[in-house]
C-alpha atoms as a PDB file:
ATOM      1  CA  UNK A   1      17.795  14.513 -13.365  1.00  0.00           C
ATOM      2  CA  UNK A   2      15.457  12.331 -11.481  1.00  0.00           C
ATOM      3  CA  UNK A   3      15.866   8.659 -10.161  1.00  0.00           C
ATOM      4  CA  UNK A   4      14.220   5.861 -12.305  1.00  0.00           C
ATOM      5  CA  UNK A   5      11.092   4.087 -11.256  1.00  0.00           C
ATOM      6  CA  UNK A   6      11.052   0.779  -9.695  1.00  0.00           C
ATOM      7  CA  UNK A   7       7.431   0.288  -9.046  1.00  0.00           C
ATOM      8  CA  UNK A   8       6.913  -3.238  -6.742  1.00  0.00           C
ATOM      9  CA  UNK A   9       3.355  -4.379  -6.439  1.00  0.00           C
ATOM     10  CA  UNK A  10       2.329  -7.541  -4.487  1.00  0.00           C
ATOM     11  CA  UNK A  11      -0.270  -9.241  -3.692  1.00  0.00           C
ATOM     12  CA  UNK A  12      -1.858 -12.584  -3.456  1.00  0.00           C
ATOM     13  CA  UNK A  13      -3.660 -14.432  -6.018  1.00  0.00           C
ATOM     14  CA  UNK A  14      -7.377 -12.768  -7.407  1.00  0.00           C
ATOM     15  CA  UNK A  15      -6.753  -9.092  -6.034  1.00  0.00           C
ATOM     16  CA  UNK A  16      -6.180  -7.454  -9.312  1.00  0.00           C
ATOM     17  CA  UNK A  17      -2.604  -6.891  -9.313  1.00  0.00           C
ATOM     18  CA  UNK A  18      -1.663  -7.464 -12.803  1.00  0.00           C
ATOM     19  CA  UNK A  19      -4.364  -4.827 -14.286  1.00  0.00           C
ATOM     20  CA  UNK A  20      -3.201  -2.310 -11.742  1.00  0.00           C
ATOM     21  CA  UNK A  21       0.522  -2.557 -12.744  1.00  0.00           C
ATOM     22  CA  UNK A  22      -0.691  -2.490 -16.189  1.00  0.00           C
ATOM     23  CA  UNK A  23      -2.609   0.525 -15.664  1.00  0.00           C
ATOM     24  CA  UNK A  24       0.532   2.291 -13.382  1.00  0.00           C
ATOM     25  CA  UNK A  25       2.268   1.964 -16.026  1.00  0.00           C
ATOM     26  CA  UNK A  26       1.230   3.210 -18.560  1.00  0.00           C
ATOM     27  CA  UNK A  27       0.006   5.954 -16.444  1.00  0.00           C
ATOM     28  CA  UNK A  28       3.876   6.577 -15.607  1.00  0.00           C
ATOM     29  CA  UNK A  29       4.916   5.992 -19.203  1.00  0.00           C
ATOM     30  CA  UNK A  30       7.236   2.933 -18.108  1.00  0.00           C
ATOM     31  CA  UNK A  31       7.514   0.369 -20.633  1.00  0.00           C
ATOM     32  CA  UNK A  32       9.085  -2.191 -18.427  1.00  0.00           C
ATOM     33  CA  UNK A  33       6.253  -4.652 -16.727  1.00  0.00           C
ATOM     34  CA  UNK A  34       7.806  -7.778 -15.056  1.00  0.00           C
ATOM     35  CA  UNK A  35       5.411 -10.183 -13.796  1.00  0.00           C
ATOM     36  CA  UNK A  36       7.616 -12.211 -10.932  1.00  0.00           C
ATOM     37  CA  UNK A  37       6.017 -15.617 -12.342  1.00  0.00           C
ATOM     38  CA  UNK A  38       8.707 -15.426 -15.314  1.00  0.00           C
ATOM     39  CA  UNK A  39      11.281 -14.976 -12.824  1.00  0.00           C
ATOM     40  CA  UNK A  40       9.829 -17.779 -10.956  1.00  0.00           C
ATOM     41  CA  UNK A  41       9.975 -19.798 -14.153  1.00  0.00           C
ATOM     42  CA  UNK A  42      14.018 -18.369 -14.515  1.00  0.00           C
ATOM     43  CA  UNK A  43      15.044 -19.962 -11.309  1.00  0.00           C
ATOM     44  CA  UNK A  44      13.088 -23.184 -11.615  1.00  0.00           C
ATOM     45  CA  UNK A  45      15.120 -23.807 -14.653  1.00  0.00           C
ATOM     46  CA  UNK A  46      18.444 -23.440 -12.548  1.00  0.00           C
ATOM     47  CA  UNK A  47      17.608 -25.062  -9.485  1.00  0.00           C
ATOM     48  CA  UNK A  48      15.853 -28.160  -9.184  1.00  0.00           C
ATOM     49  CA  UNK A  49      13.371 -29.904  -7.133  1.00  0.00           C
ATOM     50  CA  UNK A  50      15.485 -32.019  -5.458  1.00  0.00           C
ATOM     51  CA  UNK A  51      17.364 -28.825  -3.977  1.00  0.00           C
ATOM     52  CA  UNK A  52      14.078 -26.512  -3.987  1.00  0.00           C
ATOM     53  CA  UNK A  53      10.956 -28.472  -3.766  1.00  0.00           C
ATOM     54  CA  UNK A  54       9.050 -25.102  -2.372  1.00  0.00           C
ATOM     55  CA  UNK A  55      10.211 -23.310  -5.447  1.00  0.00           C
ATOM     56  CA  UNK A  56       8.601 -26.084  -7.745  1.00  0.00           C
ATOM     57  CA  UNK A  57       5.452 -26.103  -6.195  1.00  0.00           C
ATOM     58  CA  UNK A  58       2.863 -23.257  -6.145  1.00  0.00           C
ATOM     59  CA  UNK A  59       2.553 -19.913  -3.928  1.00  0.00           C
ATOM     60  CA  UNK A  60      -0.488 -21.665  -2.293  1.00  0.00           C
ATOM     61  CA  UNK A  61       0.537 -25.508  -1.887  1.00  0.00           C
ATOM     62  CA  UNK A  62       4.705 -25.254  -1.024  1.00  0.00           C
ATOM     63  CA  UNK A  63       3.659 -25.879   2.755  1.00  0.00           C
ATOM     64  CA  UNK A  64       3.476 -29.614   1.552  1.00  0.00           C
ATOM     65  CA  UNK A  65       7.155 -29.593   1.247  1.00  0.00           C
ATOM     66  CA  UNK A  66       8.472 -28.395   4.302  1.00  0.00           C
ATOM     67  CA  UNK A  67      10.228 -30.946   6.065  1.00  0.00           C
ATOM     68  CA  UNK A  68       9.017 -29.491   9.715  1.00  0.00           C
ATOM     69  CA  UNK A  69       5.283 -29.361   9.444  1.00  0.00           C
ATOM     70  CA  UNK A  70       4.797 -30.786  12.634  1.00  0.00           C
ATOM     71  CA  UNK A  71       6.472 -27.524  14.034  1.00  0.00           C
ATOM     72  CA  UNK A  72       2.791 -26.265  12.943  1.00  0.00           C
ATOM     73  CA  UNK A  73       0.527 -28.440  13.991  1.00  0.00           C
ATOM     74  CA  UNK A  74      -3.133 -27.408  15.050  1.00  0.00           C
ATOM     75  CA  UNK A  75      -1.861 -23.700  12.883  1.00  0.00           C
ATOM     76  CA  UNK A  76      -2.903 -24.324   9.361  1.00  0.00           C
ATOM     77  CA  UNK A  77      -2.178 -20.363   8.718  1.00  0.00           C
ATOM     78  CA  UNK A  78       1.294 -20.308  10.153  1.00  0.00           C
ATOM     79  CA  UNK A  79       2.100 -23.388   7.820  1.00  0.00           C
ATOM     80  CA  UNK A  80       0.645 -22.200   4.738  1.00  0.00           C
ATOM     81  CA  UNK A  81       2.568 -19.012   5.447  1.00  0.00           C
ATOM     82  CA  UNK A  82       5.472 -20.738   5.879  1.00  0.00           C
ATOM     83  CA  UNK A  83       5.630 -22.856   2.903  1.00  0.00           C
ATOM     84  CA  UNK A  84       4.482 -19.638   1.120  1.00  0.00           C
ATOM     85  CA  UNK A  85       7.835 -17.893   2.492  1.00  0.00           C
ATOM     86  CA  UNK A  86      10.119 -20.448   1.512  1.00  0.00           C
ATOM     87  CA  UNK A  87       8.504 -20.727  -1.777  1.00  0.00           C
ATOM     88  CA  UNK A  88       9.176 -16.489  -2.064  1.00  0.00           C
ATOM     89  CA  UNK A  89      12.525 -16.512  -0.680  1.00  0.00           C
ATOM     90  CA  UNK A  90      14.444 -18.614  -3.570  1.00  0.00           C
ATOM     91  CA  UNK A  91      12.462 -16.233  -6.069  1.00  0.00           C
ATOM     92  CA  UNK A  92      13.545 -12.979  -4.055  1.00  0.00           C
ATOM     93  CA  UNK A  93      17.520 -12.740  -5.142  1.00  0.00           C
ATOM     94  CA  UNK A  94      16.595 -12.962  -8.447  1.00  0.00           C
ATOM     95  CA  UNK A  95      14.229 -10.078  -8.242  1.00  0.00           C
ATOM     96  CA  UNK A  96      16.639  -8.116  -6.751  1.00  0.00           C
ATOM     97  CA  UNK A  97      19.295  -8.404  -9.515  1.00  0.00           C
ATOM     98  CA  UNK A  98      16.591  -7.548 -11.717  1.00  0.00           C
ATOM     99  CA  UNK A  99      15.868  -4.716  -9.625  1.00  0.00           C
ATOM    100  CA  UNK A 100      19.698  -3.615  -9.643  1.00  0.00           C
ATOM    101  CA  UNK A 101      19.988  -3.812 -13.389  1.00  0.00           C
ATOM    102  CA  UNK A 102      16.995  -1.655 -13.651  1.00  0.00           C
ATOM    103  CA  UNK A 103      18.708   1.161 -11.766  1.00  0.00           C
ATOM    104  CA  UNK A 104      21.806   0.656 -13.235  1.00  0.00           C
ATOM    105  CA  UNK A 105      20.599   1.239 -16.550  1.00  0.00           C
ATOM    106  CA  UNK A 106      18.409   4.023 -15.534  1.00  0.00           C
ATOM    107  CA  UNK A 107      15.295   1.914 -16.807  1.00  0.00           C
ATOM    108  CA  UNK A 108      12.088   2.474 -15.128  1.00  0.00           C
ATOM    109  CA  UNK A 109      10.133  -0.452 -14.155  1.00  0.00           C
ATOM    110  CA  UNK A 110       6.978  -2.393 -12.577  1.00  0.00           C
ATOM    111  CA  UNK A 111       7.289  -5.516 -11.149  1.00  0.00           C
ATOM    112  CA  UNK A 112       3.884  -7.147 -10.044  1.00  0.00           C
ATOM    113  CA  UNK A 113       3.785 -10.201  -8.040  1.00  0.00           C
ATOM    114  CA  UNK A 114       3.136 -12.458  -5.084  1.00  0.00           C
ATOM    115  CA  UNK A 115       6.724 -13.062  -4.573  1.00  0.00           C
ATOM    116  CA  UNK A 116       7.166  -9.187  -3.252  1.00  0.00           C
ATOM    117  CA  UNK A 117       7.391 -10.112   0.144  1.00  0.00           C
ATOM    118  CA  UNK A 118       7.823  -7.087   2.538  1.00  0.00           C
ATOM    119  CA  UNK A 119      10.830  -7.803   4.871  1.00  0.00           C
ATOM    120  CA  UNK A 120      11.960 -10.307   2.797  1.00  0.00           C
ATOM    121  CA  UNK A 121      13.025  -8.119  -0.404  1.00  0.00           C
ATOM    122  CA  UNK A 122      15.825  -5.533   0.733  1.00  0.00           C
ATOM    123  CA  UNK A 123      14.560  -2.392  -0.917  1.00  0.00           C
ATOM    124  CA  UNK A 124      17.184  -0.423   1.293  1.00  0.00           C
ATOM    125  CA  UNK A 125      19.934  -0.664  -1.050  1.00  0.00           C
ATOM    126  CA  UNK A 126      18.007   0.645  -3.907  1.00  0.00           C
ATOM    127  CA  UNK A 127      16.911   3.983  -2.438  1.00  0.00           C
ATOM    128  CA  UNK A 128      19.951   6.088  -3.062  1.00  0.00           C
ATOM    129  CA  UNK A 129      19.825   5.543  -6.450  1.00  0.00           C
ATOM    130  CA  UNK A 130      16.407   4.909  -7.637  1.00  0.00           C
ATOM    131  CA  UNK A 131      12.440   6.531  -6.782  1.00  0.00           C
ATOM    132  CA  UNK A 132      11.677   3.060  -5.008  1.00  0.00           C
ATOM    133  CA  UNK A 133       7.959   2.569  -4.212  1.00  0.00           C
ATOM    134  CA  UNK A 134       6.316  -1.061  -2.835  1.00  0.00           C
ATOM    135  CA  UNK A 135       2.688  -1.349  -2.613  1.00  0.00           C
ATOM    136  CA  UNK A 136       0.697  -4.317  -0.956  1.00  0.00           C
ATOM    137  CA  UNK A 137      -2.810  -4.963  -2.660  1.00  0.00           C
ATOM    138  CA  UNK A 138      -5.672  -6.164  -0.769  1.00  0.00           C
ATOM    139  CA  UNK A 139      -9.375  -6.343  -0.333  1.00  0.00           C
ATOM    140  CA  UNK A 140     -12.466  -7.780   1.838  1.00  0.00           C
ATOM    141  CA  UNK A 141     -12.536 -11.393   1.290  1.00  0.00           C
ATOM    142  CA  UNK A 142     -16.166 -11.303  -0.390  1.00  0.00           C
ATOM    143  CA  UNK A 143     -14.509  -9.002  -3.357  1.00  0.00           C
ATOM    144  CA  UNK A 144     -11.156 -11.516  -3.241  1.00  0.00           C
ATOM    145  CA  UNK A 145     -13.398 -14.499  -3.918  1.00  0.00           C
ATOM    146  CA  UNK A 146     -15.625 -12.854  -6.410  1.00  0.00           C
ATOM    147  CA  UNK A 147     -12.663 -12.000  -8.023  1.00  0.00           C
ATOM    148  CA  UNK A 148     -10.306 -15.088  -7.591  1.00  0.00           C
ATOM    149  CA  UNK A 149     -12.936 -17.268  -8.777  1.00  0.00           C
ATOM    150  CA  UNK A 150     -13.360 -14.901 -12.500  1.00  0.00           C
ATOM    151  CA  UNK A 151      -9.391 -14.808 -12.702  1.00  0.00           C
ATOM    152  CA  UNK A 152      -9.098 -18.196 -12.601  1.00  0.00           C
ATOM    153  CA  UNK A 153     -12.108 -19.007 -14.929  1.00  0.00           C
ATOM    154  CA  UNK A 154     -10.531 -16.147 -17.319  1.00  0.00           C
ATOM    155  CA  UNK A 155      -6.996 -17.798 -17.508  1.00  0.00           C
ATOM    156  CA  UNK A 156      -8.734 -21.686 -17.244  1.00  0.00           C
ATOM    157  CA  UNK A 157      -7.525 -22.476 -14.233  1.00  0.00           C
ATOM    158  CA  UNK A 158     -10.700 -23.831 -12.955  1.00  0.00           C
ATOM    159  CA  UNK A 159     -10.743 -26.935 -10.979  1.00  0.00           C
ATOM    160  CA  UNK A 160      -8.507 -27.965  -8.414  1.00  0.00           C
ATOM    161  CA  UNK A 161      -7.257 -24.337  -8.738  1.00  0.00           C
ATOM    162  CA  UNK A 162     -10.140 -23.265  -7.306  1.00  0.00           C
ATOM    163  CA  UNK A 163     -10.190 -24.957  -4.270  1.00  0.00           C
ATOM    164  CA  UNK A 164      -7.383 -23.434  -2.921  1.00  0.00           C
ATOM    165  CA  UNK A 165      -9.302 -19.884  -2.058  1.00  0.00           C
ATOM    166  CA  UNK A 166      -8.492 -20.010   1.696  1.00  0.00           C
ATOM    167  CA  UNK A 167      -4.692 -20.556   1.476  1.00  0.00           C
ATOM    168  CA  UNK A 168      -4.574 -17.235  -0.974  1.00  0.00           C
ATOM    169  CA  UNK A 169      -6.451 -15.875   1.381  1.00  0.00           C
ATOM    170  CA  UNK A 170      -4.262 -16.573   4.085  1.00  0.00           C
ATOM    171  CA  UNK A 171      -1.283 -15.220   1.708  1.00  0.00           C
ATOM    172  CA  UNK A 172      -3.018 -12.050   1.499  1.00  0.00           C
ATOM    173  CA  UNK A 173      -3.253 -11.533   5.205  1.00  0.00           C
ATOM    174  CA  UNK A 174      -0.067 -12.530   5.967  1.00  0.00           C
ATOM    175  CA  UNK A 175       1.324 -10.386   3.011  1.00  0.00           C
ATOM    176  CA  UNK A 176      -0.236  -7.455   4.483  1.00  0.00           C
ATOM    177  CA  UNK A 177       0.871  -8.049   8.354  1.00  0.00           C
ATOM    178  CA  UNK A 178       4.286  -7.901   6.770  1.00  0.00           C
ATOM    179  CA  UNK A 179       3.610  -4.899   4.604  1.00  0.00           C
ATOM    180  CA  UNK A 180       2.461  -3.527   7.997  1.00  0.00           C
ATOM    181  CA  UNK A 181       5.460  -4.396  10.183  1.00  0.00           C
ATOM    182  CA  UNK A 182       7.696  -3.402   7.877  1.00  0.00           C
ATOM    183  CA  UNK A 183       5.772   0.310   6.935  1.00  0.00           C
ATOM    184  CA  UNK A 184       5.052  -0.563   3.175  1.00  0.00           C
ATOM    185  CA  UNK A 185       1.793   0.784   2.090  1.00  0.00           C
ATOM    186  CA  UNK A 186      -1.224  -1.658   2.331  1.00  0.00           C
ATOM    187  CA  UNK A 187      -3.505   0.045  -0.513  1.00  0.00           C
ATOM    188  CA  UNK A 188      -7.200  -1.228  -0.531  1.00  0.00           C
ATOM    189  CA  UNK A 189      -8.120  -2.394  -4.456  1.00  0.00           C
ATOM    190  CA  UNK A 190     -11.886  -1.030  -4.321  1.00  0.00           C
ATOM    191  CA  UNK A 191     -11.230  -0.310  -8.092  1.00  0.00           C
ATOM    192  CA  UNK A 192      -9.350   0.374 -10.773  1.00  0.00           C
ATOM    193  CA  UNK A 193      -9.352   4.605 -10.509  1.00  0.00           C
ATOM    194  CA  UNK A 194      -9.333   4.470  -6.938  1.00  0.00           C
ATOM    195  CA  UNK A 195      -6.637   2.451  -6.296  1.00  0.00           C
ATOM    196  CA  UNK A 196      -4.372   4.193  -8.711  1.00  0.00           C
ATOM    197  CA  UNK A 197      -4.920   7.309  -7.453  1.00  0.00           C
ATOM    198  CA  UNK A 198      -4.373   6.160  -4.250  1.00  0.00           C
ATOM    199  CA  UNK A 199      -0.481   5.161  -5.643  1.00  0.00           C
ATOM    200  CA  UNK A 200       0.156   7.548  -7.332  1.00  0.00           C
ATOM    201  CA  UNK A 201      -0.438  10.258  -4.770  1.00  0.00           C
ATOM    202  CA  UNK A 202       2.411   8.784  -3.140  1.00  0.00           C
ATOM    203  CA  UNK A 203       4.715   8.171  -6.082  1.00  0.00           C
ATOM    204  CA  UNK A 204       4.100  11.804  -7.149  1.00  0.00           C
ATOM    205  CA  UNK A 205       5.349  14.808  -5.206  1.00  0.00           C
ATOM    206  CA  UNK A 206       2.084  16.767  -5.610  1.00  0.00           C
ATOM    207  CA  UNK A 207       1.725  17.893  -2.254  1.00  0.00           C
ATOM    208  CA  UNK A 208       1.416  21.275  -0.562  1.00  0.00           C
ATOM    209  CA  UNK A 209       0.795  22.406   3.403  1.00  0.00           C
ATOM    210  CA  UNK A 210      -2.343  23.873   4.312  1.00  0.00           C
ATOM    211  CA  UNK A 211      -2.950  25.714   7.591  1.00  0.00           C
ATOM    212  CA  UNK A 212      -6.419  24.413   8.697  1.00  0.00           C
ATOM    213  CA  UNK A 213      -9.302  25.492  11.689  1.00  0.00           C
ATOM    214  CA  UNK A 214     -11.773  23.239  12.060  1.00  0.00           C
ATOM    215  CA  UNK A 215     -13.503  20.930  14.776  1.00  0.00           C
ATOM    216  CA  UNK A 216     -12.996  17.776  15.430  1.00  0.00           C
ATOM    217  CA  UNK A 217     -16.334  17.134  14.025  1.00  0.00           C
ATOM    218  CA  UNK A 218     -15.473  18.841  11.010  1.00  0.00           C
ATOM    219  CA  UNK A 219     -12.319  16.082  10.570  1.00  0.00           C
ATOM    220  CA  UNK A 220     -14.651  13.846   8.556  1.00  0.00           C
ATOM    221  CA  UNK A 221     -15.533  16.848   6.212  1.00  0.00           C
ATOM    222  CA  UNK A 222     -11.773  17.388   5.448  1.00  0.00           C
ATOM    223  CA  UNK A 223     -10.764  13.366   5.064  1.00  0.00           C
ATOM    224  CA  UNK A 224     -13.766  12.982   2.889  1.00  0.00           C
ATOM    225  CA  UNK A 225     -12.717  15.808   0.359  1.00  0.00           C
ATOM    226  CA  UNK A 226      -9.290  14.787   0.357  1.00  0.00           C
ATOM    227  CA  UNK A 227      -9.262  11.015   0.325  1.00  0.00           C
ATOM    228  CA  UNK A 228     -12.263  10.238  -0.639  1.00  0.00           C
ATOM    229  CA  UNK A 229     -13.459  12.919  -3.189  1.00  0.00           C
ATOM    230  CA  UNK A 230      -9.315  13.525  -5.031  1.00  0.00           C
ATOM    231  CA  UNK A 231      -7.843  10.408  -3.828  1.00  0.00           C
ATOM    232  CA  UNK A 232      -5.805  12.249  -1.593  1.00  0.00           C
ATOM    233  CA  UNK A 233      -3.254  11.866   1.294  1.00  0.00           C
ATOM    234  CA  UNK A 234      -2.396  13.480   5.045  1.00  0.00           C
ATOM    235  CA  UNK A 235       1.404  13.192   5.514  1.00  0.00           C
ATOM    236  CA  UNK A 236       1.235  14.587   8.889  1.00  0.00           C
ATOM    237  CA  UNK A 237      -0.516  17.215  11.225  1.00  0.00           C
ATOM    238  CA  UNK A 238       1.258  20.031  13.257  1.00  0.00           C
ATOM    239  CA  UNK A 239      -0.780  21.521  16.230  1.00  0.00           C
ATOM    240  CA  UNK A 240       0.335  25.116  17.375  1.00  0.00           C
ATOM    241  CA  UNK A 241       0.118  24.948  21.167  1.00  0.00           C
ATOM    242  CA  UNK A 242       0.701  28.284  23.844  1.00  0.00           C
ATOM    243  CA  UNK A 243       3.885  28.552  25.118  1.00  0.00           C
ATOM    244  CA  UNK A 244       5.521  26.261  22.291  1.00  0.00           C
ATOM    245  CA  UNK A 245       7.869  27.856  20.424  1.00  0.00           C
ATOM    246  CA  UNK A 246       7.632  25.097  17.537  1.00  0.00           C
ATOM    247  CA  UNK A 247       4.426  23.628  16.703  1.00  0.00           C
ATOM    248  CA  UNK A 248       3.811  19.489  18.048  1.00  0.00           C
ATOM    249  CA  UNK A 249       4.132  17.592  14.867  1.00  0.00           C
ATOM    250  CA  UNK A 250       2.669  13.975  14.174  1.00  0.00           C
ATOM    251  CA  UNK A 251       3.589  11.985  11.316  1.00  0.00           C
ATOM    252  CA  UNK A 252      -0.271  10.344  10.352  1.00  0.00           C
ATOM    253  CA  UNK A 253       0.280   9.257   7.189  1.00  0.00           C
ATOM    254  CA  UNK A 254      -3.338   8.794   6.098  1.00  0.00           C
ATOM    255  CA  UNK A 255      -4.500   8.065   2.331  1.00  0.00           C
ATOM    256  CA  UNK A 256      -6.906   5.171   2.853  1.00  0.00           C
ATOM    257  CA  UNK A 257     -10.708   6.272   3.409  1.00  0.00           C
ATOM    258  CA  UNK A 258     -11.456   2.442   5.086  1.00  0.00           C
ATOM    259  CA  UNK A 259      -8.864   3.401   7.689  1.00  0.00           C
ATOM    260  CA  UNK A 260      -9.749   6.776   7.935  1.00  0.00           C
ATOM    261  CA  UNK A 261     -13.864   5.947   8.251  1.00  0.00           C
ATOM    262  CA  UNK A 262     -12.375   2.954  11.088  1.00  0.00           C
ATOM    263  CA  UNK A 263     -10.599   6.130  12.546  1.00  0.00           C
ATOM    264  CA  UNK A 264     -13.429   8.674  12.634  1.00  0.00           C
ATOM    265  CA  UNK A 265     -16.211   5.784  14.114  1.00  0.00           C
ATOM    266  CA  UNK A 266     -13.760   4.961  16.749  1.00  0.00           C
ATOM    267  CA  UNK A 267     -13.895   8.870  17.921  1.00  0.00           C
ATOM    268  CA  UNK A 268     -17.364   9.363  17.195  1.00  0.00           C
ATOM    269  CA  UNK A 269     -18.173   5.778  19.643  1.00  0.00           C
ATOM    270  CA  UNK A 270     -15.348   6.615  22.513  1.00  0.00           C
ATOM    271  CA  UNK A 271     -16.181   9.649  24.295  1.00  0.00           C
ATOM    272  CA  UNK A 272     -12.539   9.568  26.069  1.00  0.00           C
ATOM    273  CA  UNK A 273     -10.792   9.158  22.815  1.00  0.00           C
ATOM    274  CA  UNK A 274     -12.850  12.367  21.329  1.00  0.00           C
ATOM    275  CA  UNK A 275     -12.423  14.108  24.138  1.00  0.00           C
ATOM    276  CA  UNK A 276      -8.575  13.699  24.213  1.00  0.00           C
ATOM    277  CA  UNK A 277      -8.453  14.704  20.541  1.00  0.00           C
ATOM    278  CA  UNK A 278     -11.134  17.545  21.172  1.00  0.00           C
ATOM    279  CA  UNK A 279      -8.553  19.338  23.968  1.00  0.00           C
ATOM    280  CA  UNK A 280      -5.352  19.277  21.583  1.00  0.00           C
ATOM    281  CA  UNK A 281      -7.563  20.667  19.235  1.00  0.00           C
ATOM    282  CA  UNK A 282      -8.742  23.123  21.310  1.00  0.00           C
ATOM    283  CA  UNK A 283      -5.305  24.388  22.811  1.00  0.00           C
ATOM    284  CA  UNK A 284      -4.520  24.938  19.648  1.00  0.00           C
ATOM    285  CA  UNK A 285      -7.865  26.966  19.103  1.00  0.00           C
ATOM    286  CA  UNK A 286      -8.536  24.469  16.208  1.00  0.00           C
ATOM    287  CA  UNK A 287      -6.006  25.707  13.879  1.00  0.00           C
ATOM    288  CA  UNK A 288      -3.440  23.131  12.727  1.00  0.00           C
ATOM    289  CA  UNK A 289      -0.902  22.891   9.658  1.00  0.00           C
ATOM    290  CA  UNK A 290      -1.393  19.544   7.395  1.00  0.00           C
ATOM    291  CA  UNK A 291       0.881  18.129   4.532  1.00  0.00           C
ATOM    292  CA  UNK A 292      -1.414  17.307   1.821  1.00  0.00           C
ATOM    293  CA  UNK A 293      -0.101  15.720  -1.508  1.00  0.00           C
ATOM    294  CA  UNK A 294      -2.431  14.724  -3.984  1.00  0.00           C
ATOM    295  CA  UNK A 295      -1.957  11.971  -7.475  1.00  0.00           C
ATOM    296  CA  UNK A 296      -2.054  15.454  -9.626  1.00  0.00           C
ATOM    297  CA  UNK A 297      -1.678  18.651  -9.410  1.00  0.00           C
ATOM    298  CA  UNK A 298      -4.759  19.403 -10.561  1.00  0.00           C
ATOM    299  CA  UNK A 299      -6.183  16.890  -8.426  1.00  0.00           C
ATOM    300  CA  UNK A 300      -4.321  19.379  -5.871  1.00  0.00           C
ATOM    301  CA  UNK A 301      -5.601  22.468  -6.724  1.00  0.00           C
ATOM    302  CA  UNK A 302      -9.122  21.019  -5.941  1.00  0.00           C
ATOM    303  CA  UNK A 303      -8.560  19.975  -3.109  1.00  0.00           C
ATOM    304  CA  UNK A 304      -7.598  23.878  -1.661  1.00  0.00           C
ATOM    305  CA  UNK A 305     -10.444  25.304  -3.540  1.00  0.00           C
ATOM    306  CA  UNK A 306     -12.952  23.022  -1.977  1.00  0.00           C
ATOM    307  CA  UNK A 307     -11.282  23.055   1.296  1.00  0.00           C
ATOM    308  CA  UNK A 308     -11.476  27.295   1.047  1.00  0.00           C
ATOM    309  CA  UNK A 309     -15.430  26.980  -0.108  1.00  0.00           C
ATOM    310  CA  UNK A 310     -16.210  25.312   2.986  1.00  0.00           C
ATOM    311  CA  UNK A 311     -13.909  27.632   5.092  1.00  0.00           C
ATOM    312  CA  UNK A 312     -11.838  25.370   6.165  1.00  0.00           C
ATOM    313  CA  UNK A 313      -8.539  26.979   5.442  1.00  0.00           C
ATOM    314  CA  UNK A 314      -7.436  29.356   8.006  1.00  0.00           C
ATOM    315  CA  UNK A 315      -6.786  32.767   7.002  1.00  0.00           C
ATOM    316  CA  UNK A 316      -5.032  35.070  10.261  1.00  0.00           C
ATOM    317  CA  UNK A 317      -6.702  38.368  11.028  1.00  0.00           C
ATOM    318  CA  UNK A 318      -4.428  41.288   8.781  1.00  0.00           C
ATOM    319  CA  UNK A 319      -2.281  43.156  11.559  1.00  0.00           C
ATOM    320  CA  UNK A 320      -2.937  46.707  12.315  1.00  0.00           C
END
């Protein structure tokens, strides 16, 4: 019997969070959507703001509690961050017991928020008995605005609201520098499809290896049918080098095509860095071993049979 779903999705304000988790959900057939705000609103109504006076104020303006501010002075970023973290960490313990009775009742669930704080939630103690995934939303700060400005104009929350763009966009980047630190996925909301398939290629166990031969210069081919194309992933890569008995294995991890585009210019514009790759490549007379996992199987299927069409997928010469 498998472990129940606890789905965490965070981000800051504007990204698209809440239709995500809506769409994840119903994608995964979980019934249970938590939105951290109402948790927020839980733990207001326990502690005041006397003894919290971060937690009463809002992800974007609890810097203007903190008592040491002049600990950040001339860093507006590190203080916003900061009263951002203390304004998380009295929401945190109350998202964890919802967590826990989640997985004690064997309930799936998906809890969106911007009080999933990477580092600061301990998803640890969940993983032995529950299929725990955390995601970090973001995207390029033109799309953010565009989009923070129509949230807020959706839910009337015009005004004064408004004028707080750059501190959520400071929460976003430090919300993914912690997602990054602390090896949680940082998934790029370009849109709806994308993104989901993007998650759910890692929540599913569609995956498959693939013994490969190609070029270095081919390596775009291959990331562009599998990320880009199926919405795709590259768990690792295994290179089979003479005189190894087992093959050099890299964890790479790769299942977002901004990344992997930032990945392939930096070759194509550093001739030492393409050469490097270009010699391992060719030790191993091209031919490598990937894990591939893909957000359906049939999404996985296409991926081999386009990968085989282009003759990509390395066949060995029959014995005689």
């Amino acid at each position: 019997m498998r472990k129940p779903y606890v789905i965490l999705i965070g981000s800051a304000s504007g990204i698209g969070k809440s239709t995500i988790s809506s769409e994840l959900a119903k994608e995964l057939g979980i019934k249970h959507l938590i939105e951290t705000d109402f948790i927020r609103e839980i733990v207001r109504g326990i502690i005041g703001p006397e003894y919290a006076p971060a937690l009463h104020k809002s992800s974007f303006d609890a810097y203007v509690t903190l008592k040491d501010k002049h600990r950040y002075e001339g860093n507006g970023e590190a203080l916003i961050s900061a009263g951002f973290e203390e304004h998380a960490s009295f929401v945190i313990p109350a998202i964890e017991k919802v967590i826990k009775r989640a997985v004690d009742d064997f309930d799936d669930v998906v809890i969106e928020g911007v009080h999933l704080v990477p580092g600061l939630l301990n998803i640890k103690k969940f993983q032995e008995d529950a299929s725990i995934h955390f995601f970090i939303l973001t995207a390029d700060e033109e799309t953010h605005k565009e989009r923070f400005v129509r949230r807020a104009m959706k839910i009337k929350r015009g005004g004064k609201h408004l004028e707080y763009f750059k501190e959520n966009r400071i929460i976003n980047n430090y919300l993914v520098q912690q997602a990054r630190d602390h090896q949680v996925p940082v998934i790029n909301n370009l849109d709806l499809d994308n993104t989901k398939k993007r998650m759910l290629t890692i929540i599913r166990e569609n995956c498959t290896e693939l013994v490969l031969q190609h070029t270095v210069d081919q390596l775009e081919e291959v990331t562009n049918i599998v990320l880009n194309k199926y919405g795709g992933r590259i768990v690792d890569v295994s290179y089979f080098l003479p005189g190894f008995g087992e093959p050099l294995k890299r964890k790479v991890n790769v299942y977002d095509p901004v990344e992997a585009e930032r990945f392939i210019n930096l070759i194509k514009k550093n001739p030492k860095r393409r050469k490097d790759l270009q010699g391992l490549y060719e030790l191993s007379n091209n031919i490598h071993s990937n894990q591939i996992c893909a957000p359906d199987e049939e999404s996985l299927q296409n991926i081999i049979v386009e990968l085989e069409e282009m003759g990509l997928v390395y066949h060995p010469e029959p014995k005689t």
